[in-house]
C-alpha atoms as a PDB file:
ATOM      1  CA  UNK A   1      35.844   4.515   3.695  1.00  0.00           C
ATOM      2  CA  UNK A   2      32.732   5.489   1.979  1.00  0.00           C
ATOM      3  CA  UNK A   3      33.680   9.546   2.097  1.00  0.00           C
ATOM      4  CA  UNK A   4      37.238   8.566   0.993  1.00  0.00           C
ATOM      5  CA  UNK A   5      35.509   6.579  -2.034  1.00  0.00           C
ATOM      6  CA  UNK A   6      37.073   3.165  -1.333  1.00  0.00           C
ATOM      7  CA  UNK A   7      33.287   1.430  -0.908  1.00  0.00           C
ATOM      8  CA  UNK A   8      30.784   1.025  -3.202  1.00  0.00           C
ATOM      9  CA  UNK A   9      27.905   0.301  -1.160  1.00  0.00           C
ATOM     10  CA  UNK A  10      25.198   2.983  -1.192  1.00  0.00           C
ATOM     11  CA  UNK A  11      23.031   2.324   1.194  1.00  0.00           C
ATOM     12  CA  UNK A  12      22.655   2.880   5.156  1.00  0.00           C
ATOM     13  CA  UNK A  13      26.481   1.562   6.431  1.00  0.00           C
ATOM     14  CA  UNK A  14      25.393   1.317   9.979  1.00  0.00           C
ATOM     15  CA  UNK A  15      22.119  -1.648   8.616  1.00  0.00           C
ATOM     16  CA  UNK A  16      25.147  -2.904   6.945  1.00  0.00           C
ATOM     17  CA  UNK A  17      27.034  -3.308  10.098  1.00  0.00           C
ATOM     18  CA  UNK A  18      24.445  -4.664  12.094  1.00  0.00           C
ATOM     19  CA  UNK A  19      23.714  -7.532   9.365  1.00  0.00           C
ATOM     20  CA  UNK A  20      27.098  -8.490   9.550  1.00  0.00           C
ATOM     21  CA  UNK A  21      27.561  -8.706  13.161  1.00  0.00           C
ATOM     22  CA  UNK A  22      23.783 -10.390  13.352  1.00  0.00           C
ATOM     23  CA  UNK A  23      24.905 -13.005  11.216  1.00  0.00           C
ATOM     24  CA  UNK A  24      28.412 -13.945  12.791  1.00  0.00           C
ATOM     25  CA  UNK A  25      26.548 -13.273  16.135  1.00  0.00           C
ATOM     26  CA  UNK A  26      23.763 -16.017  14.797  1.00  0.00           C
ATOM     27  CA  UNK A  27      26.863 -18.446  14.001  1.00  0.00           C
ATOM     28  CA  UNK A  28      28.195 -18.412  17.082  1.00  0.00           C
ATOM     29  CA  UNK A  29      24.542 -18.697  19.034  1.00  0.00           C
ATOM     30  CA  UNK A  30      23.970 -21.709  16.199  1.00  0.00           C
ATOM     31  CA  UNK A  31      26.563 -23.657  17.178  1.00  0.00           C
ATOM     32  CA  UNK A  32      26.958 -23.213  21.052  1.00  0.00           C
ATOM     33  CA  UNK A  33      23.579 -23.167  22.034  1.00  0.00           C
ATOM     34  CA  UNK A  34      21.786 -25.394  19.746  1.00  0.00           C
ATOM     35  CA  UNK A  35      21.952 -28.886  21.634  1.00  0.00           C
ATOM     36  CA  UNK A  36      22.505 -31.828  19.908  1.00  0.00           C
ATOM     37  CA  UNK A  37      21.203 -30.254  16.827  1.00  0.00           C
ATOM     38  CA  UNK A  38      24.339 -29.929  13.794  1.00  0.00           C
ATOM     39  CA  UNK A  39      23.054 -26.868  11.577  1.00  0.00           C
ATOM     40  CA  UNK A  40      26.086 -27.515   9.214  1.00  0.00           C
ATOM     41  CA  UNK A  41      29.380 -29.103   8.584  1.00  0.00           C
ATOM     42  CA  UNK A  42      31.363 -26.201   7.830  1.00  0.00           C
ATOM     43  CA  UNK A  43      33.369 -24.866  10.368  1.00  0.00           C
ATOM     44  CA  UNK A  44      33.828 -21.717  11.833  1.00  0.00           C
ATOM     45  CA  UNK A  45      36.672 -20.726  10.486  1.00  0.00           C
ATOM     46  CA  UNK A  46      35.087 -21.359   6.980  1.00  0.00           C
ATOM     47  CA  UNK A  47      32.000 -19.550   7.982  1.00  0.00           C
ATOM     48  CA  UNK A  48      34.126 -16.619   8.979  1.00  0.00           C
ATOM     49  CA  UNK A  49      36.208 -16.390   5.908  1.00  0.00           C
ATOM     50  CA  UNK A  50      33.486 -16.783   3.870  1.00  0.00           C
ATOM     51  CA  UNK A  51      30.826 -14.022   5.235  1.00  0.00           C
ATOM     52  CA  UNK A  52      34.019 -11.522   5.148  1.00  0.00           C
ATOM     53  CA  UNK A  53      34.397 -12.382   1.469  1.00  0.00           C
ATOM     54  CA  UNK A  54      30.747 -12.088   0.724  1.00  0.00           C
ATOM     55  CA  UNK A  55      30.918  -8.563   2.406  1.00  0.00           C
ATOM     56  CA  UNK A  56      34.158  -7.536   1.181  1.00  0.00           C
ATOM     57  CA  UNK A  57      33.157  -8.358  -2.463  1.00  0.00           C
ATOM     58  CA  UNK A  58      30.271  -5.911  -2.281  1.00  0.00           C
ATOM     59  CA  UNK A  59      31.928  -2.918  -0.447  1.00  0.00           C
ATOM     60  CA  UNK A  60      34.975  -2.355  -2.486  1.00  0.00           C
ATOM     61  CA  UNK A  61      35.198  -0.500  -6.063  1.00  0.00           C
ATOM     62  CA  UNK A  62      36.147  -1.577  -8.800  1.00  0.00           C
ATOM     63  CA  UNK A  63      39.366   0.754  -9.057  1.00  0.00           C
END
């Protein structure tokens, strides 16, 4: 995507990767590992939807 000049992100794509997965990854440990302890009331889904906008928003171009 980045060669084809549909991103504009500029720096090191795999660190971008891996804070992506981390923080879905973190999500899930959060909320099936953490007994008895609610980190949030959003859901999942929400999370989800929400992290992939946050991304999205700062990969793509403005064209």
């Amino acid at each position: 995507m980045k060669q084809m000049g549909k991103m504009q992100f500029e720096g090191n794509v795999e660190g971008l990767a891996m804070s992506y997965l981390y923080m879905v990854y973190g999500e899930f440990v959060s909320r099936n590992f953490v007994d008895g302890h609610q980190i949030t009331a959003i859901g999942s889904e929400e999370f989800i939807s929400t992290a992939v906008q946050i991304f999205v928003s700062a990969l793509k171009t403005d064209g």
